[in-house]
PDB file of N, CA and C in Angstrom:
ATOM      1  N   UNK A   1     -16.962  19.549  -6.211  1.00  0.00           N
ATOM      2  CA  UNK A   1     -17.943  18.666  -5.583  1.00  0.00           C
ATOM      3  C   UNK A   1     -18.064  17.369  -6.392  1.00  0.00           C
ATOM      4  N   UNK A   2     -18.257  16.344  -5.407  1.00  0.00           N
ATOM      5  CA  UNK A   2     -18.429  15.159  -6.252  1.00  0.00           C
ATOM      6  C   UNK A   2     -19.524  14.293  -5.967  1.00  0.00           C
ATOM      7  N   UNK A   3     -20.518  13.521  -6.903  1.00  0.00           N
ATOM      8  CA  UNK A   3     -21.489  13.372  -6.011  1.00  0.00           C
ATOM      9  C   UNK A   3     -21.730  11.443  -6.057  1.00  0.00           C
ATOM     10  N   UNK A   4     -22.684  11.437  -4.954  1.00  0.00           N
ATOM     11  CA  UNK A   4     -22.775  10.087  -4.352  1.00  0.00           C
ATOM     12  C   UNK A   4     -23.920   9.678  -4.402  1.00  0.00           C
ATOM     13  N   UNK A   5     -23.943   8.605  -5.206  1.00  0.00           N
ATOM     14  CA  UNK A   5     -25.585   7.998  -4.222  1.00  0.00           C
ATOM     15  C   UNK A   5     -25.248   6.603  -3.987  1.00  0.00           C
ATOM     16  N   UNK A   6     -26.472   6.477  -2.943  1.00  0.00           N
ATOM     17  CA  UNK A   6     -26.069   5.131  -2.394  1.00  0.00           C
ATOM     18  C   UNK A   6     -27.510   4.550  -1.842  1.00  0.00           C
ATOM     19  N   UNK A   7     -28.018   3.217  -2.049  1.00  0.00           N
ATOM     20  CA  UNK A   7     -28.833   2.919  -1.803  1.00  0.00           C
ATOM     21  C   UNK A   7     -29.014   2.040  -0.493  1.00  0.00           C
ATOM     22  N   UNK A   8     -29.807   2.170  -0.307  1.00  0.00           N
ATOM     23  CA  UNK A   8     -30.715   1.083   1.402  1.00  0.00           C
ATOM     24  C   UNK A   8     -31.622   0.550   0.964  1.00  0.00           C
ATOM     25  N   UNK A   9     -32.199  -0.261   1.878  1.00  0.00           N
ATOM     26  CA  UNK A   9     -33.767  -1.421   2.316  1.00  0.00           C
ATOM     27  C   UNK A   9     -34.424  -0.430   2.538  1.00  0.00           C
ATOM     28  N   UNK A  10     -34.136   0.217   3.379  1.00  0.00           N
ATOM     29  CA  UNK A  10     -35.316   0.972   4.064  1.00  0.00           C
ATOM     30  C   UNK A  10     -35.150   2.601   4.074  1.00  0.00           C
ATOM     31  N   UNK A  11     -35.834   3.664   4.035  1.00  0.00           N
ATOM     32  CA  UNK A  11     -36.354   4.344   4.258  1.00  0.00           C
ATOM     33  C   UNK A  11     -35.565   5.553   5.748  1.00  0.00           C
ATOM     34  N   UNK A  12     -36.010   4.773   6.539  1.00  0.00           N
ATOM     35  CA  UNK A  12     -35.086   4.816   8.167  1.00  0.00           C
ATOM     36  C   UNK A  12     -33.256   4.827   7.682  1.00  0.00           C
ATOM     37  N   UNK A  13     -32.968   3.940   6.875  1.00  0.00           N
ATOM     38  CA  UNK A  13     -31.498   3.677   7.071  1.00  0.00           C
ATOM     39  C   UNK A  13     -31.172   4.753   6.277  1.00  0.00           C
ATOM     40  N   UNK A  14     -31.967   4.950   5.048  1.00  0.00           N
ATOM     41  CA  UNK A  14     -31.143   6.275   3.902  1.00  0.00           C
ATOM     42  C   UNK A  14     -31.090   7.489   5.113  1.00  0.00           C
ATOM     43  N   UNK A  15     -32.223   7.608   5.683  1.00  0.00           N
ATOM     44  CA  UNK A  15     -32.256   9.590   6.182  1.00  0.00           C
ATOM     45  C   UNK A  15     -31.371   8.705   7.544  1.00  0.00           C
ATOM     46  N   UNK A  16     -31.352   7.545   7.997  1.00  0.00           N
ATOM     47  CA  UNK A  16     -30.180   7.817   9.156  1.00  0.00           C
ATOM     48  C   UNK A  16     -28.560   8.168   8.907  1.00  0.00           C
ATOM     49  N   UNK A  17     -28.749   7.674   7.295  1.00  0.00           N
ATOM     50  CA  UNK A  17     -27.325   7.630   6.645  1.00  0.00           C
ATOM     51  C   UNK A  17     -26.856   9.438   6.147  1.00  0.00           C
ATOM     52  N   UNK A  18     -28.417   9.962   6.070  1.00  0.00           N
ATOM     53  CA  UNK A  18     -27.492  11.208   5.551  1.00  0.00           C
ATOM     54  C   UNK A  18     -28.095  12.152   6.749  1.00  0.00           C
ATOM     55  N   UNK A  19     -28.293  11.865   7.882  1.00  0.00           N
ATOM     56  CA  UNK A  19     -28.310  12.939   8.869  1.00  0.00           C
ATOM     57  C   UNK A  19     -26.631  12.525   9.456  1.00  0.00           C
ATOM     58  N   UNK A  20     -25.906  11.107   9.479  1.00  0.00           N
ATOM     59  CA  UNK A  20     -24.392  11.285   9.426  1.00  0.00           C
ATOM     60  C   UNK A  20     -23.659  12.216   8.770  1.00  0.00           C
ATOM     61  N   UNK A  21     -24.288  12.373   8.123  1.00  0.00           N
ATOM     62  CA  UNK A  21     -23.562  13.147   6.612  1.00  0.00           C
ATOM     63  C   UNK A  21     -23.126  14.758   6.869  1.00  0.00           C
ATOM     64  N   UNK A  22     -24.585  15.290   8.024  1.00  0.00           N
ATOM     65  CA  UNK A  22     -24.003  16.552   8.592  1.00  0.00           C
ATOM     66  C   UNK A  22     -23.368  17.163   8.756  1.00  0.00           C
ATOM     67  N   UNK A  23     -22.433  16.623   9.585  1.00  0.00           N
ATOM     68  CA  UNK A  23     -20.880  17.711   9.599  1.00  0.00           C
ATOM     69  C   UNK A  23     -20.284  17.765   8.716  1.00  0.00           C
ATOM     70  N   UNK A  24     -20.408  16.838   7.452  1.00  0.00           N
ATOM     71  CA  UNK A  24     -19.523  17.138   6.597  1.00  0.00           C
ATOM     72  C   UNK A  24     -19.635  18.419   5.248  1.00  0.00           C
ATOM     73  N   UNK A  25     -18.970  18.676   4.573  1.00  0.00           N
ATOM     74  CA  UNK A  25     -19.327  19.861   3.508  1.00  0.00           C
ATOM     75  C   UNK A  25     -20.184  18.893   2.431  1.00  0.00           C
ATOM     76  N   UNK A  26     -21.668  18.975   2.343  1.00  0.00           N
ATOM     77  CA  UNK A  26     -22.398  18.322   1.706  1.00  0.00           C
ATOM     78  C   UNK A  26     -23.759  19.198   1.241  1.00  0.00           C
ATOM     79  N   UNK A  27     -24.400  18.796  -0.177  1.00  0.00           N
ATOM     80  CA  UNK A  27     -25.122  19.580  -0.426  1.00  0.00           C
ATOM     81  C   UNK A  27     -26.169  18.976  -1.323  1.00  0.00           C
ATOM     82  N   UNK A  28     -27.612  19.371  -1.479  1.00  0.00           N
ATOM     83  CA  UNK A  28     -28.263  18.946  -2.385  1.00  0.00           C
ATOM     84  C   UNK A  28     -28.785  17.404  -1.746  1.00  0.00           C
ATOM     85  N   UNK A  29     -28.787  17.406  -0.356  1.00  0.00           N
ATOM     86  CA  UNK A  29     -29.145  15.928  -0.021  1.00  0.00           C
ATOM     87  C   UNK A  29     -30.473  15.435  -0.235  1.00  0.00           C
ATOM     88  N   UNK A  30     -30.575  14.128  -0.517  1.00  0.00           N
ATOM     89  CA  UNK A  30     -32.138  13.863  -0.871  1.00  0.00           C
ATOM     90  C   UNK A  30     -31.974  12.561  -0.559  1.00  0.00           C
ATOM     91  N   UNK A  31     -33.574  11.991  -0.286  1.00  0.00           N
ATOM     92  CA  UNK A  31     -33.583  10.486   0.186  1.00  0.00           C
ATOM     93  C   UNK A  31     -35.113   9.937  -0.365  1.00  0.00           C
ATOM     94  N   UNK A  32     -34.956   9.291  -1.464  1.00  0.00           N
ATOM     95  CA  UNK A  32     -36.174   8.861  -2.643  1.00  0.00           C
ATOM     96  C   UNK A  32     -36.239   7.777  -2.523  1.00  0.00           C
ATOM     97  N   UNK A  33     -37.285   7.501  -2.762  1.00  0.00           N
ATOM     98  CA  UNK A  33     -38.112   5.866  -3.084  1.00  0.00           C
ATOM     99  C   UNK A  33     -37.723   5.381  -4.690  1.00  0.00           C
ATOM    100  N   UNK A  34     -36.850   4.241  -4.739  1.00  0.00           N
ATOM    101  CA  UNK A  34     -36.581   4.191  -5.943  1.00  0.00           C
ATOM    102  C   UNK A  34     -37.383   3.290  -6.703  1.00  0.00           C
ATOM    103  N   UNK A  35     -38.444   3.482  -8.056  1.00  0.00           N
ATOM    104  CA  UNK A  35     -39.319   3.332  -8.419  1.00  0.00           C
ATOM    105  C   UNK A  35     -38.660   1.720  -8.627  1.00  0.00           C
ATOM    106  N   UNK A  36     -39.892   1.209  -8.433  1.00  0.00           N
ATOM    107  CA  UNK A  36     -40.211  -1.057  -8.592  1.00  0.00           C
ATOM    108  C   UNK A  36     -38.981  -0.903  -9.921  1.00  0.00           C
ATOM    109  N   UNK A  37     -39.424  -0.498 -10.941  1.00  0.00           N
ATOM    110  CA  UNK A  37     -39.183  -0.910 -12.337  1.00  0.00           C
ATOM    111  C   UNK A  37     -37.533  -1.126 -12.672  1.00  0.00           C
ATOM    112  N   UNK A  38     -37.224   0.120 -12.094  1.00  0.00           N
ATOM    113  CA  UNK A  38     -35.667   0.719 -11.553  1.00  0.00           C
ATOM    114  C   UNK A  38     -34.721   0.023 -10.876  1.00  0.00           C
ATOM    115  N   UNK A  39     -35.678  -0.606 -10.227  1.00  0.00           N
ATOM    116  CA  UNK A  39     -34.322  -1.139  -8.949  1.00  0.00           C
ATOM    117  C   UNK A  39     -33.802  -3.165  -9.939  1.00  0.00           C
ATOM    118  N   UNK A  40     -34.728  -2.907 -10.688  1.00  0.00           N
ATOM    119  CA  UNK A  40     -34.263  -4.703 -11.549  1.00  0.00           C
ATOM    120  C   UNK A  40     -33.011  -4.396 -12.710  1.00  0.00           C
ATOM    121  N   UNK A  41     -32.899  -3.131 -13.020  1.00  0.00           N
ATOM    122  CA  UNK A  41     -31.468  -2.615 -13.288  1.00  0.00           C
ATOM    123  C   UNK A  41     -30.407  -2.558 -12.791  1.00  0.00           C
ATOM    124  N   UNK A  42     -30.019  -2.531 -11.563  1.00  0.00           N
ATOM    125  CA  UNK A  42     -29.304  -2.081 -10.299  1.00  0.00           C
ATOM    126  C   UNK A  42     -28.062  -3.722 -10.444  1.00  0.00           C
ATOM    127  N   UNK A  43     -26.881  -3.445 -10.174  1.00  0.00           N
ATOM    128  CA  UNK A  43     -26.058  -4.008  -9.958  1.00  0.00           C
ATOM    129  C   UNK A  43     -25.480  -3.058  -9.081  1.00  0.00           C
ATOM    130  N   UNK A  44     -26.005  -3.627  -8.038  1.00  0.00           N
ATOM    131  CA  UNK A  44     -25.529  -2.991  -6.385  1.00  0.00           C
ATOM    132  C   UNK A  44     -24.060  -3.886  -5.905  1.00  0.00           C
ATOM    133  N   UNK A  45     -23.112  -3.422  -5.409  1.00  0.00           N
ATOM    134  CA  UNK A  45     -21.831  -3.633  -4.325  1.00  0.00           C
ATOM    135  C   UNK A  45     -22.010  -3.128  -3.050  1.00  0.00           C
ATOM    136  N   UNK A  46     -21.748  -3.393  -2.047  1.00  0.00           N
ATOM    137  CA  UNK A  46     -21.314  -2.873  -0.660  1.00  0.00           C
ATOM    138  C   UNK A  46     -20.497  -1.821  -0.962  1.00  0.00           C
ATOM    139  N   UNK A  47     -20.611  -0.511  -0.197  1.00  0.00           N
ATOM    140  CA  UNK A  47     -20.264   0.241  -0.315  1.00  0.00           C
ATOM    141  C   UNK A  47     -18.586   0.547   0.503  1.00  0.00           C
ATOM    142  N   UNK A  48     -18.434  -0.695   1.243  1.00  0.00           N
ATOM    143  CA  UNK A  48     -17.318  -1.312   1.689  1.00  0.00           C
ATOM    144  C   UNK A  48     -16.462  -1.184   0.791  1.00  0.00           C
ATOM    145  N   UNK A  49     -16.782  -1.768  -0.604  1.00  0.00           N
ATOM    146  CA  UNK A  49     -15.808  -2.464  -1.448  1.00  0.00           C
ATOM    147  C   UNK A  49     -15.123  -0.907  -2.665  1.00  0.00           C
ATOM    148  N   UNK A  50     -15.845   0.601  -1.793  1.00  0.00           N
ATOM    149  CA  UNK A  50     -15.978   1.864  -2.791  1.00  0.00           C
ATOM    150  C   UNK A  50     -13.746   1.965  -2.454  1.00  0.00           C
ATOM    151  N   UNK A  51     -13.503   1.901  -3.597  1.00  0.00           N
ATOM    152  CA  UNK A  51     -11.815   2.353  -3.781  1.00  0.00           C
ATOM    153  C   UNK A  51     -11.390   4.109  -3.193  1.00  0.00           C
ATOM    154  N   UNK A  52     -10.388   4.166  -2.738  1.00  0.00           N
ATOM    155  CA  UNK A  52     -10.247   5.981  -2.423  1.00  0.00           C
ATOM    156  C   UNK A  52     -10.285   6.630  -3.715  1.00  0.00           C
ATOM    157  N   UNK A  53     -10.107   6.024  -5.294  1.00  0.00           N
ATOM    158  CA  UNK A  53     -10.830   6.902  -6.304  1.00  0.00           C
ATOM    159  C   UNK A  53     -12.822   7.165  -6.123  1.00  0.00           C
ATOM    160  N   UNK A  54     -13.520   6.197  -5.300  1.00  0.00           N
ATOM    161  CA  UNK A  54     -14.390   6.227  -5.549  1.00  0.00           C
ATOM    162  C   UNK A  54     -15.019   5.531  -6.462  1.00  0.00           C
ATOM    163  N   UNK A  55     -14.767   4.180  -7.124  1.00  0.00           N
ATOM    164  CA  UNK A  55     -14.996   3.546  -7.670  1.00  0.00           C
ATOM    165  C   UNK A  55     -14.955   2.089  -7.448  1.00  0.00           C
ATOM    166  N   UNK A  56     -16.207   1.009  -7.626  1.00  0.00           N
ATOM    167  CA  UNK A  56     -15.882  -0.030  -6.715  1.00  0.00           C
ATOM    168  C   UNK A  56     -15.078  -0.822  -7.522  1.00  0.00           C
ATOM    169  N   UNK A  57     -14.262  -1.645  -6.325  1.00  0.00           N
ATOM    170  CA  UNK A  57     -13.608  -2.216  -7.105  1.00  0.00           C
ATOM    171  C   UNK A  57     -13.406  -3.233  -8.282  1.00  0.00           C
ATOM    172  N   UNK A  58     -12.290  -3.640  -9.123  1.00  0.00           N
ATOM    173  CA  UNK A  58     -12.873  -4.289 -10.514  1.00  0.00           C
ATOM    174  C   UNK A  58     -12.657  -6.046  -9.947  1.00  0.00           C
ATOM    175  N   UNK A  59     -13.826  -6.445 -10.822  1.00  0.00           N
ATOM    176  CA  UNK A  59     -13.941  -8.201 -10.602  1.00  0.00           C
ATOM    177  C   UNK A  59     -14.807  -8.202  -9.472  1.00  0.00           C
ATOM    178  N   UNK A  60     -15.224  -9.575  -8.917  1.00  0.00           N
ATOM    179  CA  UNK A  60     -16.318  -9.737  -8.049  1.00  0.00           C
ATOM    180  C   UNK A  60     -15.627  -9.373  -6.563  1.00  0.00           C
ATOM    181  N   UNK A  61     -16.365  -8.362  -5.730  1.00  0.00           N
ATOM    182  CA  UNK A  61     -16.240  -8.360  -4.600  1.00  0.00           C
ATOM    183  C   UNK A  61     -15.904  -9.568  -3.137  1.00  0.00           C
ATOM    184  N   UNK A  62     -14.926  -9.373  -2.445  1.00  0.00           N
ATOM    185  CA  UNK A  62     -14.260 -10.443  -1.611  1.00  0.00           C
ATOM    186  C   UNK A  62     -15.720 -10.339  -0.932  1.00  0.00           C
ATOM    187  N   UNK A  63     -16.151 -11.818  -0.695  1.00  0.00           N
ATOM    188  CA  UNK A  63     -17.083 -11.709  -0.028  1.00  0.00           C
ATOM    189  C   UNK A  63     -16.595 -12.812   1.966  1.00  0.00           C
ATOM    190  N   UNK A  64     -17.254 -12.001   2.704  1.00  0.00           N
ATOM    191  CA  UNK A  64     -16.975 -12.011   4.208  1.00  0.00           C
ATOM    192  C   UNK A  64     -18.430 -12.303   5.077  1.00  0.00           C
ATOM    193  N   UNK A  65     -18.154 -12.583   6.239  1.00  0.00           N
ATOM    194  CA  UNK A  65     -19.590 -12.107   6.855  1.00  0.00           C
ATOM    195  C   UNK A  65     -20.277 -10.845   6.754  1.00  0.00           C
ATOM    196  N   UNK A  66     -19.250  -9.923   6.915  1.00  0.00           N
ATOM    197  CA  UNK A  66     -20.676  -8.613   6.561  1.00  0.00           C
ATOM    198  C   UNK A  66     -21.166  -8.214   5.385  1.00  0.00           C
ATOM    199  N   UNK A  67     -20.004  -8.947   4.427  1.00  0.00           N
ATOM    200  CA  UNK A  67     -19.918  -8.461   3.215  1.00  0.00           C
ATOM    201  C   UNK A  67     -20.822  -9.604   2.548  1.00  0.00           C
ATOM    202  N   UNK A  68     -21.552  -9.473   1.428  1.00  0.00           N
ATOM    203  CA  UNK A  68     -22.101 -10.569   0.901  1.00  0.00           C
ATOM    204  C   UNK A  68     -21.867 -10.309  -0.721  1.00  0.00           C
ATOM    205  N   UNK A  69     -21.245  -9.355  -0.798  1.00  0.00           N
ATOM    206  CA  UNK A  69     -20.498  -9.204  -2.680  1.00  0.00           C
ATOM    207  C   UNK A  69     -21.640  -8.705  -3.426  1.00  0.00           C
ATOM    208  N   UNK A  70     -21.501  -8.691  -4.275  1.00  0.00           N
ATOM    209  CA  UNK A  70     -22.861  -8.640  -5.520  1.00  0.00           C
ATOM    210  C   UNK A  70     -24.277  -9.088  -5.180  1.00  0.00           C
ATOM    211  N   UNK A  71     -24.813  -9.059  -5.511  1.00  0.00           N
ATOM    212  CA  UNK A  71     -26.324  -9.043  -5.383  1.00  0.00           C
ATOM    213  C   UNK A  71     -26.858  -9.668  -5.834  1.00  0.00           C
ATOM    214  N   UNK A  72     -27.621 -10.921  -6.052  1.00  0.00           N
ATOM    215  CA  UNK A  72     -28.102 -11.149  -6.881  1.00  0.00           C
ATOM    216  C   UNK A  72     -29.730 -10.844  -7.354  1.00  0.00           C
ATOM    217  N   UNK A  73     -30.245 -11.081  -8.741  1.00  0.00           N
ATOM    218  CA  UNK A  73     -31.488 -10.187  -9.097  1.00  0.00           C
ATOM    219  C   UNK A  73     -32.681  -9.887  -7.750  1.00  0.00           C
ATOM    220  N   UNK A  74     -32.973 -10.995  -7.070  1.00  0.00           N
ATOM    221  CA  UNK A  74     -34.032 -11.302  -6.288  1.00  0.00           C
ATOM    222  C   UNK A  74     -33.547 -10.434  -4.795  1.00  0.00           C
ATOM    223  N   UNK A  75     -32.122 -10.069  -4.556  1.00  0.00           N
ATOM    224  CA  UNK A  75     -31.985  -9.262  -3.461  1.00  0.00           C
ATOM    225  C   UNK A  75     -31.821  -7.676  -3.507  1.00  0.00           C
ATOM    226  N   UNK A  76     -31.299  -7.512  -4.990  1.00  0.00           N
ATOM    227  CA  UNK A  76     -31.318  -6.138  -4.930  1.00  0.00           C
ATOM    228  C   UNK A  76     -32.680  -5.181  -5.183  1.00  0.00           C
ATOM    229  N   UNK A  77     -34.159  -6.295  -5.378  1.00  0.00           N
ATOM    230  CA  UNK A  77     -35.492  -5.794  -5.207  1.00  0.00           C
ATOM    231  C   UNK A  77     -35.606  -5.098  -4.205  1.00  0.00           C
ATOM    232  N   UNK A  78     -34.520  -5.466  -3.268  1.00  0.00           N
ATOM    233  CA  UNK A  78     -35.286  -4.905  -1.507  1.00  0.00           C
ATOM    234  C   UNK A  78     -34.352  -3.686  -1.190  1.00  0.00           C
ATOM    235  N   UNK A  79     -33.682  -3.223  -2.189  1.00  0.00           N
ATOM    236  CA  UNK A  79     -32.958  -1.814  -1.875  1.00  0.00           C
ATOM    237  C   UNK A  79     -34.477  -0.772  -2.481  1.00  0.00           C
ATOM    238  N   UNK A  80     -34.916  -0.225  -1.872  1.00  0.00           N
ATOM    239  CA  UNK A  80     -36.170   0.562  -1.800  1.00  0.00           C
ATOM    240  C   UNK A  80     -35.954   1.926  -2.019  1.00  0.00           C
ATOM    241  N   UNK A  81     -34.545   2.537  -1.429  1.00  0.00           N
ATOM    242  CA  UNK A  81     -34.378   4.090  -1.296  1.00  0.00           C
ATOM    243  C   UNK A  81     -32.851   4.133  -1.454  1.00  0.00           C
ATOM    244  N   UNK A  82     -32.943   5.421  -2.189  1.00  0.00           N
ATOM    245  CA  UNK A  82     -31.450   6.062  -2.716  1.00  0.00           C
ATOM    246  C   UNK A  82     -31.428   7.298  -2.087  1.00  0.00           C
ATOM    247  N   UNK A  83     -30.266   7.700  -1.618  1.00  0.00           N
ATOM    248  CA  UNK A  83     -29.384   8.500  -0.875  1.00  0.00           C
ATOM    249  C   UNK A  83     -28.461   9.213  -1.828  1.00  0.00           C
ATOM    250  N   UNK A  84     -28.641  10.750  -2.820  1.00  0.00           N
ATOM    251  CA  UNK A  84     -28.310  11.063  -3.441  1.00  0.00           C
ATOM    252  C   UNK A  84     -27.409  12.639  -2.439  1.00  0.00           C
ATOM    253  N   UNK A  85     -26.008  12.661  -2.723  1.00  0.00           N
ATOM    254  CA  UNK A  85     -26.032  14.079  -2.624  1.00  0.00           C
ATOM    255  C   UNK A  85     -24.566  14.499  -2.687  1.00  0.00           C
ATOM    256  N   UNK A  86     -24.068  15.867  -2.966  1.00  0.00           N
ATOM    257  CA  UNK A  86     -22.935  16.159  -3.439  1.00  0.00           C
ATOM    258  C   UNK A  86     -21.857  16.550  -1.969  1.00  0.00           C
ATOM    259  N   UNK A  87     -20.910  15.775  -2.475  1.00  0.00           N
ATOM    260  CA  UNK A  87     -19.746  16.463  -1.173  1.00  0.00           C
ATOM    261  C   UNK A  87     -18.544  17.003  -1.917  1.00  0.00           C
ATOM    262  N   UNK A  88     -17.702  18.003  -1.030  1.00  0.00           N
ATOM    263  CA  UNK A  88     -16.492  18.620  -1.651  1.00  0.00           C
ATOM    264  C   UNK A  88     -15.544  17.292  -1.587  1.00  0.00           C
ATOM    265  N   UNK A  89     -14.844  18.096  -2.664  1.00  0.00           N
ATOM    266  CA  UNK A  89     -13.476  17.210  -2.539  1.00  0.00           C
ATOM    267  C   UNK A  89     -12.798  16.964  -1.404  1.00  0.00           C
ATOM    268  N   UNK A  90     -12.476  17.646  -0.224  1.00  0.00           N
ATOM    269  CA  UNK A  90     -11.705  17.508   1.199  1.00  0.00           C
ATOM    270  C   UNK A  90     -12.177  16.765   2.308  1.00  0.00           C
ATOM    271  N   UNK A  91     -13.928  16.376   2.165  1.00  0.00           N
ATOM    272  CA  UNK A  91     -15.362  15.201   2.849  1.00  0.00           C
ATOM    273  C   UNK A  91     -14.910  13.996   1.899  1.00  0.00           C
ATOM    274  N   UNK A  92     -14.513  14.277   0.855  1.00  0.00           N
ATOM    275  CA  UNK A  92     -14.806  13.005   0.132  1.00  0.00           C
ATOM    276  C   UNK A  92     -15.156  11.391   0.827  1.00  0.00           C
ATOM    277  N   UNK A  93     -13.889  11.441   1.259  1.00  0.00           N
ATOM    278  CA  UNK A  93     -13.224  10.466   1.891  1.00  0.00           C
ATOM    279  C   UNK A  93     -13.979   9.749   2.903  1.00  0.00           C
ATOM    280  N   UNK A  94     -14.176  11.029   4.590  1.00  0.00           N
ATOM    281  CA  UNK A  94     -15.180  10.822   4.948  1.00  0.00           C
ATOM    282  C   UNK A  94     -16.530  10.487   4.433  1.00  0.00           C
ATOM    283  N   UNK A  95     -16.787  10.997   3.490  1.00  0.00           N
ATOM    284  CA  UNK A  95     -18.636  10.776   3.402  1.00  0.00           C
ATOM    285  C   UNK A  95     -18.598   9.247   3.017  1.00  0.00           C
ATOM    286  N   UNK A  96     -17.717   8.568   2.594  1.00  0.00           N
ATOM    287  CA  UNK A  96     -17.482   7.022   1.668  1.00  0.00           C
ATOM    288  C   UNK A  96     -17.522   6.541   3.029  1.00  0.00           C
ATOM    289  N   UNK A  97     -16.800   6.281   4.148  1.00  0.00           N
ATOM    290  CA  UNK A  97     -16.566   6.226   5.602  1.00  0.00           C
ATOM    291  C   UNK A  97     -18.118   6.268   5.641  1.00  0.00           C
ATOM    292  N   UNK A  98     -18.878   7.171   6.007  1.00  0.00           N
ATOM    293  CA  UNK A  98     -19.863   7.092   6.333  1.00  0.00           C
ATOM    294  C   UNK A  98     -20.557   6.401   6.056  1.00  0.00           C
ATOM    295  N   UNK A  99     -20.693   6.347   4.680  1.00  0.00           N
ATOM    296  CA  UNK A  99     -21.566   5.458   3.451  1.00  0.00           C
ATOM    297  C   UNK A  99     -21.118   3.873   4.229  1.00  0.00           C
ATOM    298  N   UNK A 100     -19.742   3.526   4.445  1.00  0.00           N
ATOM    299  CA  UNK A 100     -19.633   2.083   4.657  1.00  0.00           C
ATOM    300  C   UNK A 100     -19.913   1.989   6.353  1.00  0.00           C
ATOM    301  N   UNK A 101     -20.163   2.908   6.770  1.00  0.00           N
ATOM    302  CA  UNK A 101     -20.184   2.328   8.512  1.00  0.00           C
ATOM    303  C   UNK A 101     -22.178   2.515   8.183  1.00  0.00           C
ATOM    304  N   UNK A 102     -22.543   2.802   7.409  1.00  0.00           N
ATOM    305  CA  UNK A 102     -24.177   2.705   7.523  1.00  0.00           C
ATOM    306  C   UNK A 102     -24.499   1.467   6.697  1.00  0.00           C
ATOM    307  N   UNK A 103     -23.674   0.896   5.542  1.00  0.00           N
ATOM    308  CA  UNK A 103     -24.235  -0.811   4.887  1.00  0.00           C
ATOM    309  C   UNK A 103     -24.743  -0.141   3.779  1.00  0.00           C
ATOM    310  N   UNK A 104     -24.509   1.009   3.564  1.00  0.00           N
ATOM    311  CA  UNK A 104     -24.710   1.463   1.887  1.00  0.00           C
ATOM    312  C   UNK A 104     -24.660   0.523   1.284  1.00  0.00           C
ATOM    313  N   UNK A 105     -25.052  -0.009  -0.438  1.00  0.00           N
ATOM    314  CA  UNK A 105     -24.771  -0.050  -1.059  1.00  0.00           C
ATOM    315  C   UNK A 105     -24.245   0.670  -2.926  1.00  0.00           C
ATOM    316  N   UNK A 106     -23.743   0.356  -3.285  1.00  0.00           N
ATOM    317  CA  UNK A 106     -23.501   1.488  -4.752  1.00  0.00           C
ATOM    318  C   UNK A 106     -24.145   0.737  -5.860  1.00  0.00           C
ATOM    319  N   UNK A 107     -24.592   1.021  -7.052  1.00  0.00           N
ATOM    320  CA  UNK A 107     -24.492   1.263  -8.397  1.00  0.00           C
ATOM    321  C   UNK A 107     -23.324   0.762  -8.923  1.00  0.00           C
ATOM    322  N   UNK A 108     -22.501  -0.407  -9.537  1.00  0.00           N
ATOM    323  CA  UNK A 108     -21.837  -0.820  -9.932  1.00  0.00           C
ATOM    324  C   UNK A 108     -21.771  -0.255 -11.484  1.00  0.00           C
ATOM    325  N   UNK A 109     -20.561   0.546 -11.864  1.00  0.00           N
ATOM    326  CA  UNK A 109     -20.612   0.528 -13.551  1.00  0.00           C
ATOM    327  C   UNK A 109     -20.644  -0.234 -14.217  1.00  0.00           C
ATOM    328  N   UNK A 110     -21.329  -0.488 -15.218  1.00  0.00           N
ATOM    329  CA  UNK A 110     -21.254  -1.467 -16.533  1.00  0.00           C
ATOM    330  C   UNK A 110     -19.887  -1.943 -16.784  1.00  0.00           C
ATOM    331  N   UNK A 111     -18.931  -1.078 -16.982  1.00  0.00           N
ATOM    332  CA  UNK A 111     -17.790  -1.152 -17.820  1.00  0.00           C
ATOM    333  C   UNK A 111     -16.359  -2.399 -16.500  1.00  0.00           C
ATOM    334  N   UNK A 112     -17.065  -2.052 -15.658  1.00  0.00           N
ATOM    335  CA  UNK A 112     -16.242  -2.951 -13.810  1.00  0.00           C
ATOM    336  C   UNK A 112     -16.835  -4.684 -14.354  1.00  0.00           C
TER     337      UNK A 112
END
């Protein structure tokens, strides 16, 4: 199992994002309010930009119309709720699919 989280604006979009998530082999799903203090840490990507390792990609994201790249401090305030939960290795793929047809965004590593 490998696990995912992925954040939204709203509330509505996380639990619409992981009632998609259904058919797939998934477990431990949860959909939290991510505390004020928390979210001014966050170097969020589009979940568009997640690689088939699962990792977004390195250097600044191609940015497009749907895509708007990186975040900057004052927009990633309004990601409100995280979408935490584990899928098997054989969903993987799909659940990332999912994650990008709902406008997820990810958690960017430090080290990217």
């Amino acid at each position: 199992m490998k696990k995912l989280q992925a954040y939204y604006r709203t509330q509505n979009d996380a639990e619409s994002a992981s009632i998609s998530l259904k058919q797939l082999e998934v477990s431990n799903v949860m959909v939290d309010e991510i505390p004020e203090a928390s979210r001014k840490e966050l170097v969020l990507v589009p979940a568009a930009n997640i690689g088939s390792s699962g990792t977004a990609g390195t250097g600044v994201p191609p940015v497009t119309a749907g895509n708007k790249g990186l975040l900057n401090k004052n927009d990633k305030s309004s990601f409100e709720y995280i979408l935490e939960f584990d899928v098997s290795e054989s969903d993987y793929e799909q659940a990332v699919a999912k994650l990008k047809e709902t406008d997820a965004h990810i958690d960017r590593p430090e080290n990217e």
